[in-house]
Protein backbone atom coordinates (compact mmCIF):
# COMPACT_ATOMS: atom_id res chain seq x y z
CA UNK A 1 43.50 72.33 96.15
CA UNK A 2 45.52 75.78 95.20
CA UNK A 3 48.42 74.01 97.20
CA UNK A 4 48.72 70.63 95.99
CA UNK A 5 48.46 72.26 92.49
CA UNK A 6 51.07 74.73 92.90
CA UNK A 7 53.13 71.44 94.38
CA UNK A 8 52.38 69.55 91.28
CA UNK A 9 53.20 72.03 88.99
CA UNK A 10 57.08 72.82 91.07
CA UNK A 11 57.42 69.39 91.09
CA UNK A 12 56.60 68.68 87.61
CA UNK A 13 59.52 71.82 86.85
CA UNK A 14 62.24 70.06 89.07
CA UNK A 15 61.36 66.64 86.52
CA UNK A 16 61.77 68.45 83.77
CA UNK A 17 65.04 70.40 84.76
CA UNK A 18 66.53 66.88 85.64
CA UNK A 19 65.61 65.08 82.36
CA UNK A 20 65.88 68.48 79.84
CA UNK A 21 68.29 71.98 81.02
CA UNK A 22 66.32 73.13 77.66
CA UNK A 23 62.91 72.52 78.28
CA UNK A 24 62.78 73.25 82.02
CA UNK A 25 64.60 76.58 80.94
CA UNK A 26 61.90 77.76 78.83
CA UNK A 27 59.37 76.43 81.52
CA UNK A 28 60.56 79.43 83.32
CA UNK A 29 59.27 81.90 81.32
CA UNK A 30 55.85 80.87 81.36
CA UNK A 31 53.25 81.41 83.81
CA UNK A 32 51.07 78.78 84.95
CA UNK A 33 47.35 80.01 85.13
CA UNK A 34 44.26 78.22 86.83
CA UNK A 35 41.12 78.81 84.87
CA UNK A 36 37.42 76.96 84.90
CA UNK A 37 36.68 78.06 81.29
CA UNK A 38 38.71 75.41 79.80
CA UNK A 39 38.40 71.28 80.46
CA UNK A 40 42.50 71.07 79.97
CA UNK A 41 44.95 73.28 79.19
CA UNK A 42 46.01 75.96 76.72
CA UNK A 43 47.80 79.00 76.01
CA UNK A 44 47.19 82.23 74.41
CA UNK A 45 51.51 82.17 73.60
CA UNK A 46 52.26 84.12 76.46
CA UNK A 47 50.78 82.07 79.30
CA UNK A 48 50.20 78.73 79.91
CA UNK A 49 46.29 78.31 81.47
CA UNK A 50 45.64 74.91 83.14
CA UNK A 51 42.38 73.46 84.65
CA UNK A 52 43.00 72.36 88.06
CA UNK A 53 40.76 69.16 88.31
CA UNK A 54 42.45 67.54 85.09
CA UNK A 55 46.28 68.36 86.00
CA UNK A 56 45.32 67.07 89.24
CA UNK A 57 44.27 63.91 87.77
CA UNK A 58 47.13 63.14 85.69
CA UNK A 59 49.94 61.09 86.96
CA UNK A 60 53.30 63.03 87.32
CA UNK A 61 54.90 61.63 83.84
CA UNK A 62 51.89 62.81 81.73
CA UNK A 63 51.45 66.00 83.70
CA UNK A 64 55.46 67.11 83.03
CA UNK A 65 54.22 65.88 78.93
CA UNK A 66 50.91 68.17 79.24
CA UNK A 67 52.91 71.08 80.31
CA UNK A 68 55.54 70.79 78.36
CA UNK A 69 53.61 70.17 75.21
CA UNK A 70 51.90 73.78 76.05
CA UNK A 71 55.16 75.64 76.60
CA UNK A 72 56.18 74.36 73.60
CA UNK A 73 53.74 76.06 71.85
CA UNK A 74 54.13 79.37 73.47
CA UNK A 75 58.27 78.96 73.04
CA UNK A 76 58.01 78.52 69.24
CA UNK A 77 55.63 80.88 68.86
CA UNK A 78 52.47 78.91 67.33
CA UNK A 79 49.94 81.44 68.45
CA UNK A 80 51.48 84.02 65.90
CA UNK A 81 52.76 81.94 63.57
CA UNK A 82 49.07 81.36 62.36
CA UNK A 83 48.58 84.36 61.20
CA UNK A 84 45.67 84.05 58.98
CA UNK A 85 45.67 80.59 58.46
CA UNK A 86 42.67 78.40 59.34
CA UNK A 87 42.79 77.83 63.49
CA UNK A 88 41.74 74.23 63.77
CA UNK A 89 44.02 72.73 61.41
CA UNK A 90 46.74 74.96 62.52
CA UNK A 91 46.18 73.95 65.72
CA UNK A 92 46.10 70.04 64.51
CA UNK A 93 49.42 70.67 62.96
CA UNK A 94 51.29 72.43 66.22
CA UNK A 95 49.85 69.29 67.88
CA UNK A 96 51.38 66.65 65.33
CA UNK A 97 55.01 68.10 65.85
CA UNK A 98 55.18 69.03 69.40
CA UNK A 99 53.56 65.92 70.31
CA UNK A 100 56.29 64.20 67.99
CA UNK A 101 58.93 66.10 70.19
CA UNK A 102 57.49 65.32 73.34
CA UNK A 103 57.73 61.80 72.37
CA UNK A 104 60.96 61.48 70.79
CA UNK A 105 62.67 62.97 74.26
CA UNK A 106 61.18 60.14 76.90
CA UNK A 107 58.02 62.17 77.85
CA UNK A 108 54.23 60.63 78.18
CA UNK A 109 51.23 61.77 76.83
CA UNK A 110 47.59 61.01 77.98
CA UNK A 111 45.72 58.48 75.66
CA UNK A 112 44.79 59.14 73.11
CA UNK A 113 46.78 61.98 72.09
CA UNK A 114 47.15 62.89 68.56
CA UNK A 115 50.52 61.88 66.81
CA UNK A 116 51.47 60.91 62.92
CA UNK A 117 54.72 59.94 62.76
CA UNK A 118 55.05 60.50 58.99
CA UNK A 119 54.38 63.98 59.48
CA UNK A 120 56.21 65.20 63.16
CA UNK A 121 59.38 65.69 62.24
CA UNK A 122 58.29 68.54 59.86
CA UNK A 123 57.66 72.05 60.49
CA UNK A 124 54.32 73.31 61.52
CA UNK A 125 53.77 75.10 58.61
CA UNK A 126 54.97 71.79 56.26
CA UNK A 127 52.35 69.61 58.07
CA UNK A 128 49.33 72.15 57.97
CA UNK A 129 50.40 72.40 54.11
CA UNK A 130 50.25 68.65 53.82
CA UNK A 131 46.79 68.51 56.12
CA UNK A 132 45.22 70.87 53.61
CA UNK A 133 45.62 69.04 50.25
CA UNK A 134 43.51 66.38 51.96
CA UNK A 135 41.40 68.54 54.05
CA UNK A 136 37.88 66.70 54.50
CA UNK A 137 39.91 64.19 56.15
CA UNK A 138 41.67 66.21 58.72
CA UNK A 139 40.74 65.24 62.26
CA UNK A 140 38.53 67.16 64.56
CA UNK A 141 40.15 68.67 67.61
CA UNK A 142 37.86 68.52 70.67
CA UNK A 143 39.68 70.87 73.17
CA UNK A 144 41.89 73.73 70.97
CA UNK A 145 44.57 74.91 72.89
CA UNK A 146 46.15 77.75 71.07
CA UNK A 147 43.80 80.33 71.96
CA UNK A 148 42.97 84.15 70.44
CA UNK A 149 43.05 85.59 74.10
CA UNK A 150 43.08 84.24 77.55
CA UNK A 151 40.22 82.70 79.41
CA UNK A 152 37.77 85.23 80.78
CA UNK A 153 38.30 84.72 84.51
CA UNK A 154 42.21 84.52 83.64
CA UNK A 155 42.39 88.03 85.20
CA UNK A 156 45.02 89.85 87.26
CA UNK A 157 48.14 91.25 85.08
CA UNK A 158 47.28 89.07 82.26
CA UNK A 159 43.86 91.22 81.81
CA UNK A 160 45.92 94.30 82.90
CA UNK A 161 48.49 93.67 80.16
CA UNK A 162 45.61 92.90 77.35
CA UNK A 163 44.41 96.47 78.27
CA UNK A 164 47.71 97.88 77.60
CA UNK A 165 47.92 96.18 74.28
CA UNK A 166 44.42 96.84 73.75
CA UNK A 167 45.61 100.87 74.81
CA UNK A 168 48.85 100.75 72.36
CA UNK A 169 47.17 99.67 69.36
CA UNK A 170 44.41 102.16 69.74
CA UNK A 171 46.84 104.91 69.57
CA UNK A 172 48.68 102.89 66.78
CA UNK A 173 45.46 102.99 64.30
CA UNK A 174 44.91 106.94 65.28
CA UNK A 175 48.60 107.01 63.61
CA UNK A 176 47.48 105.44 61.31
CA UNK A 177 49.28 102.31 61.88
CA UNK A 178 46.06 99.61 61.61
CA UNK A 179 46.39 96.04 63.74
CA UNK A 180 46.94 92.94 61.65
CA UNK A 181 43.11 92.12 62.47
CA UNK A 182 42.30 95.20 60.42
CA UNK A 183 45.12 94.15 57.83
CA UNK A 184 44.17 90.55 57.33
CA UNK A 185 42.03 88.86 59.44
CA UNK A 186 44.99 88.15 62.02
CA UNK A 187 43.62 88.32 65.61
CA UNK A 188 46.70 89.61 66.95
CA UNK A 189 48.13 92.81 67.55
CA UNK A 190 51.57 94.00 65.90
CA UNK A 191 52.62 95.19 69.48
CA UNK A 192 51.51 92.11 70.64
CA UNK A 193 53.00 89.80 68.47
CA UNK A 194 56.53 91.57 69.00
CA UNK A 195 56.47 91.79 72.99
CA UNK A 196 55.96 87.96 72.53
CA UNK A 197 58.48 87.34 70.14
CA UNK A 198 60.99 89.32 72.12
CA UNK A 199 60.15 87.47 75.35
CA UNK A 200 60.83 83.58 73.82
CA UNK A 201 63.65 84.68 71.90
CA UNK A 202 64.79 85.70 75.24
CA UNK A 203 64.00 82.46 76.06
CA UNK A 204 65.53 80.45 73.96
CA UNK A 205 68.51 82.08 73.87
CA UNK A 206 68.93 81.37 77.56
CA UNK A 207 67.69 77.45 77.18
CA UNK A 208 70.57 77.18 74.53
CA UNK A 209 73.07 78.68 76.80
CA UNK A 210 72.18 76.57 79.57
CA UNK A 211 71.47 73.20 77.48
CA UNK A 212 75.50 73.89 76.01
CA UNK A 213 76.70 74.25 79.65
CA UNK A 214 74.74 71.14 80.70
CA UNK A 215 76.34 69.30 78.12
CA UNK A 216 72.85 68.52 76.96
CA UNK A 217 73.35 70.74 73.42
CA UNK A 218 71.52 68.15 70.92
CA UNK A 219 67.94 69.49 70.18
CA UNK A 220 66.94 67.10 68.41
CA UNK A 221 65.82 67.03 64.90
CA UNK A 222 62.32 68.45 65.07
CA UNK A 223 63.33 71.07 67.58
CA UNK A 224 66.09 72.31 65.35
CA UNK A 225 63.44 72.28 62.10
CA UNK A 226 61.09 74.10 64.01
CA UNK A 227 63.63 76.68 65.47
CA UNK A 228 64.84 76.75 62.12
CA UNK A 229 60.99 77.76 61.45
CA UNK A 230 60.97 80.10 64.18
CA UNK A 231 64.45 81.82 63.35
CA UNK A 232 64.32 82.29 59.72
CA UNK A 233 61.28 84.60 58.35
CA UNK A 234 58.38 82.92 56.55
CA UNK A 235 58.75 84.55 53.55
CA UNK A 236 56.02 84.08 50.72
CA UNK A 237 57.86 82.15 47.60
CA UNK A 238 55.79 84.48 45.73
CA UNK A 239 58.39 87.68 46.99
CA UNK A 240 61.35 85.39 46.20
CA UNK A 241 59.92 84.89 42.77
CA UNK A 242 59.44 88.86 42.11
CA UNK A 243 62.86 89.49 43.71
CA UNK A 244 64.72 87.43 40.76
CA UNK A 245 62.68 88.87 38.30
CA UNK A 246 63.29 92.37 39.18
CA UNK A 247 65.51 94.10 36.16
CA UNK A 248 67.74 96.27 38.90
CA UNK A 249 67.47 94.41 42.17
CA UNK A 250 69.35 97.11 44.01
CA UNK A 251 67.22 99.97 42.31
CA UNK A 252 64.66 100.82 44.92
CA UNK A 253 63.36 103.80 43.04
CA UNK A 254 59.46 102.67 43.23
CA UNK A 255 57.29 99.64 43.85
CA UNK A 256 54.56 98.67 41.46
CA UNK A 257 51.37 100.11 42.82
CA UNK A 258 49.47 97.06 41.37
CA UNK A 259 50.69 94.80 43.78
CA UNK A 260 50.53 96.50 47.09
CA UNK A 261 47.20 95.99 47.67
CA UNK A 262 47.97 92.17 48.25
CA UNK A 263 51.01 92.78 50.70
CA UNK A 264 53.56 92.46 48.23
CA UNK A 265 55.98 95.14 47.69
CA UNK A 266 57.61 94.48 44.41
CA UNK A 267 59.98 96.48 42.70
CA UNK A 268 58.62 97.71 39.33
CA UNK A 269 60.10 95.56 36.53
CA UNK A 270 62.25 98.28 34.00
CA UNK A 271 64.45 97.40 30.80
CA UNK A 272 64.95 94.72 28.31
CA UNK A 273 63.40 91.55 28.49
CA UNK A 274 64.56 88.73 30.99
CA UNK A 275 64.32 84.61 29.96
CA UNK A 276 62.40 82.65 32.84
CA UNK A 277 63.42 78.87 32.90
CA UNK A 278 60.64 76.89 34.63
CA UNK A 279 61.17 73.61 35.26
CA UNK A 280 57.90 71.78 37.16
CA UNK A 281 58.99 68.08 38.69
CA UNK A 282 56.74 65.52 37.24
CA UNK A 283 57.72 62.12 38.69
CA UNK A 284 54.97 61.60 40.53
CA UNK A 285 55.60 63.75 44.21
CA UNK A 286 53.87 66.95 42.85
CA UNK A 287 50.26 67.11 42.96
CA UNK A 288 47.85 68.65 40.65
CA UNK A 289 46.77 71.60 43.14
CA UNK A 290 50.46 72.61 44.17
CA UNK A 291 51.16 72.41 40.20
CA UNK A 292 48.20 74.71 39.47
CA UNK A 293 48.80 77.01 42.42
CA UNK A 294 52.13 77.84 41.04
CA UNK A 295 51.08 77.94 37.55
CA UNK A 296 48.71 80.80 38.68
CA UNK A 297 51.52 82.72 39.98
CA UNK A 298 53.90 82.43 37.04
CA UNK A 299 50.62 83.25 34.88
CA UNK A 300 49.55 86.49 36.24
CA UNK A 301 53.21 87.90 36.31
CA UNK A 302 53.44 87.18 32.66
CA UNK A 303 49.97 88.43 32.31
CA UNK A 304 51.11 92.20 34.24
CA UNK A 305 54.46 92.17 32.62
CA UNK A 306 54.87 91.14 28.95
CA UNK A 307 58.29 91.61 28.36
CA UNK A 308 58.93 88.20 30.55
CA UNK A 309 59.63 85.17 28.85
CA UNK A 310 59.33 82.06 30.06
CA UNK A 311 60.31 78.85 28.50
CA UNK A 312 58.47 75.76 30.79
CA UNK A 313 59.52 72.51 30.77
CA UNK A 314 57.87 69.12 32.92
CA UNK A 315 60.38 67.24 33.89
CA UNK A 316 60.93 63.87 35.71
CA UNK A 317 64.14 62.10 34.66
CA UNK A 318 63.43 63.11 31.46
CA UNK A 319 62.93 66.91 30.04
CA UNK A 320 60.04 68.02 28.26
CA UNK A 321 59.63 70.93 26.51
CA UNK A 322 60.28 73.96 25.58
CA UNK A 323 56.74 75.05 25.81
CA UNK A 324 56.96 79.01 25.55
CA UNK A 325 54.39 80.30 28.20
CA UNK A 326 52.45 83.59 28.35
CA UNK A 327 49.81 85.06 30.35
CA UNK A 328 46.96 84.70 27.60
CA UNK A 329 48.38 80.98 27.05
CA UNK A 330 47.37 77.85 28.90
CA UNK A 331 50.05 75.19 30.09
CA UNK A 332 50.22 72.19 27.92
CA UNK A 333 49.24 68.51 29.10
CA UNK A 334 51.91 67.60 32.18
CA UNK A 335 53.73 64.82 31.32
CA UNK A 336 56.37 62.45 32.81
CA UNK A 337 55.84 60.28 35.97
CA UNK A 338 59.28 58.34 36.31
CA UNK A 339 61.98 59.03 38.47
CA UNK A 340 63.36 62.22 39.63
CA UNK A 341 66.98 63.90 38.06
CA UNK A 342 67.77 67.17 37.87
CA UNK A 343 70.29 66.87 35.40
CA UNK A 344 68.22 66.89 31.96
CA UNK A 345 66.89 70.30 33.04
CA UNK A 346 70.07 72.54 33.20
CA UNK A 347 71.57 70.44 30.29
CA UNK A 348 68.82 72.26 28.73
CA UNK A 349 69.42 75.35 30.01
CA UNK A 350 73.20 75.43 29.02
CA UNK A 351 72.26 74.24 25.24
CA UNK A 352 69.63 77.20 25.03
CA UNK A 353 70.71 79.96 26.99
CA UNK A 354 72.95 82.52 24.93
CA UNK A 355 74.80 83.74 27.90
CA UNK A 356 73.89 87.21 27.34
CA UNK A 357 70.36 87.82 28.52
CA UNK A 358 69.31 88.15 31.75
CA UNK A 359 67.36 84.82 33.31
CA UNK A 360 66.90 82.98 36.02
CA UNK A 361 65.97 79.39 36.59
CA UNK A 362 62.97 78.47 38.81
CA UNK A 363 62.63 74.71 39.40
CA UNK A 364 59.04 73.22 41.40
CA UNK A 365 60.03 70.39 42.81
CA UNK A 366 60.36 67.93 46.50
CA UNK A 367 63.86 68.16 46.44
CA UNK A 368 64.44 64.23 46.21
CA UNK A 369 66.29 63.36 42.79
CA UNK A 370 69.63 63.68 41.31
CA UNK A 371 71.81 67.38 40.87
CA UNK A 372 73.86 67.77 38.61
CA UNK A 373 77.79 67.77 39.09
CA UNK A 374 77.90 71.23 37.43
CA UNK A 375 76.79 74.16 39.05
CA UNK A 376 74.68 76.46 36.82
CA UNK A 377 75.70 79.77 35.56
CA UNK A 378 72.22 81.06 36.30
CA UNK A 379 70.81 81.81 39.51
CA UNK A 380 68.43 79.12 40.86
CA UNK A 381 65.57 79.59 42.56
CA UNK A 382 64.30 76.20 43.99
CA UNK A 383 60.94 76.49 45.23
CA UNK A 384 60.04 73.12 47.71
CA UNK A 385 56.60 71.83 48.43
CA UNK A 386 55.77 70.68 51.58
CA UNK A 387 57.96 67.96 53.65
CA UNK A 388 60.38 67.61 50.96
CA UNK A 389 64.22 67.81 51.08
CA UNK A 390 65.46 70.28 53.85
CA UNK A 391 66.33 73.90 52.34
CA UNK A 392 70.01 73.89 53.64
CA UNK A 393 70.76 70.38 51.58
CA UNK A 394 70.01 71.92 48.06
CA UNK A 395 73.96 72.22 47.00
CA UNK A 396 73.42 75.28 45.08
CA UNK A 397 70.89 78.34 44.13
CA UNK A 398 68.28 79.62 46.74
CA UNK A 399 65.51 77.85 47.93
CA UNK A 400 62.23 78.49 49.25
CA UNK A 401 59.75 76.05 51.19
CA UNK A 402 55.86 76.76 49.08
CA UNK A 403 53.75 77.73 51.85
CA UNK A 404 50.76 79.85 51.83
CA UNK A 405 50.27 82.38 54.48
């Protein structure tokens, strides 16, 4: 049986290198582990651990989509991605858009494998965003396959590298230096996390180099969403927020202490006063817990730091407001539900702002609506729920994808 296995498996790799340079590239750098502690396969994002019995039974096209759809997840790093998110709809999520990619690029699945095409061509973060806001309906997943650590009788240099790990962060807490289990909950290692980000990135570097010399460059769109996941840190909105509101963003003389007990190292706000413009999208796309969520934030910011002042506005393709907002005050009614323009909001903004204080402009919104022809003389801060517009298509200011972590 260890034969024909090991046949299946080099034959499933020549497949793949035929139909996908890019996938059979990162193939490579996984190893392919037998294991009796798990009814199909998994991985713990380092290695890929297969039960022999089920691989054996699949035929050939939904064994090269089984083992693909687990290097996939090691390759885009799903394992520590989570971080301290909740595992099973995490792991729901990975499955939605790898499956999706699997799919879209000519590869079989067995039946009755999970897919939503509304949702796959998102990033894994966007969908488990999207899962949560309707959470008691989230499916159940059966057989996991992003796993905390490797099967127990995984053994052999897999075991002897968890010791290491296990060896290097024990000398990084008597430093001082606590894991991210310690931190937040996280079940992985910093050392950990970074040998495994340094080994896909290795990777993928090398699948790109040989998909461009194949002539087989285009990813495809939910590759290059999720690489543009994987490639761009997942930076809370909340730290984008702070960074605009900062009086002397390049004054690094202290952060305030108040903060740093949550993981966010904020610069303490100095000086005059500075004008917030918050405009929350009302048409219809924004629900009530992303609207309260952010009205949180903006709340206890006011609350720690009165000298902000924020005028609010709802807006849809109409603007409502001012409403001047504090931390002791509650936001009024929301109001609007038509269609989406961003226009009516900076018009605003140009008729009130005196063009002397400092402000920004922080708009809640999808993404999906009208800009306006005129750029703004403010900075923008866009900050985009879940599955709406992609970042790079907002033609001006910053923008941030909401996203807890």
């Amino acid at each position: 049986m260890t034969e024909d296995i090991q046949k299946s498996i080099s034959s499933s790799l020549l497949r793949l290198q035929t139909k996908s340079p890019f996938f059979a590239t990162l193939a490579m750098f996984a190893r392919f582990v037998p294991t009796e502690k798990l009814p199909t396969a998994a991985t713990d994002g380092k290695d890929i651990f297969y039960n022999v019995e089920f691989l054996l039974s699949l035929p050939a096209k939904q064994l090269d989509g089984v083992l693909l759809h687990e290097v996939l997840h090691a390759a885009l790093l799903h394992v520590p991605r989570r971080g301290v998110r909740d595992a099973q709809v995490w792991n729901i999520a990975a499955d939605i858009v790898i499956n999706g990619m699997i799919a879209t690029h000519g590869f079989e699945l067995p039946k009755g494998t999970l897919r939503d095409v509304k949702l796959e061509h998102l990033s894994v973060e966007e969908v488990y965003e999207i899962l949560l806001q309707d959470a008691d309906n989230v499916p159940q997943l059966t057989n996991p396959d992003l796993l905390d650590s490797p099967p127990e009788d995984a053994g052999g240099s897999q075991q002897e590298g968890n010791n290491q790990e296990s060896q290097e962060a024990g000398e990084q807490e008597g430093k001082g230096e606590s894991s991210s289990t310690s931190q937040n909950g996280d079940s992985m290692s910093q050392a950990k996390k970074a040998a495994m980000e340094a080994h896909w990135q290795n990777a993928m570097q090398q699948a790109a180099t040989v998909a461009r010399t194949a002539n087989k460059g285009n990813l495809g769109g939910a590759i290059e969403r999720e690489l543009e996941s994987l490639n761009s840190a997942q930076i809370d909105w909340r730290s984008y927020l702070w960074r605009y509101l900062v009086q002397t963003p390049t004054d690094f003389s202290g952060f305030d202490r108040r903060f740093i007990g949550r993981r966010l190292y904020l610069e303490s706000l100095q000086g005059e006063s500075i004008r917030v413009y918050l405009a929350l999208d009302t048409s219809g796309s924004i629900d009530t817990k992303l609207l309260g969520l952010f009205l949180s934030e903006v709340q206890g910011i006011l609350s720690a730091y009165p000298h902000i002042k924020c005028e609010f506005y709802y807006v849809d393709a109409e603007v409502y407001g001012p409403y001047e907002l504090n931390g002791n005050s509650m936001p009024p009614k929301p109001q609007g539900g038509g269609g989406t323009s961003f226009v009516p909001f900076f018009d605003q903004v140009a008729r009130t702002w005196d063009g002397q204080q400092q402000a920004v402009c922080v708009y809640l919104t999808d993404g999906y609506g009208t800009f306006p022809d005129i750029l703004p003389e403010l900075p923008v801060l866009w900050v985009v729920t879940p599955g709406g517009l992609a970042l790079d298509e907002f033609p001006f200011g910053e923008a941030v994808r909401l996203l807890s972590v």
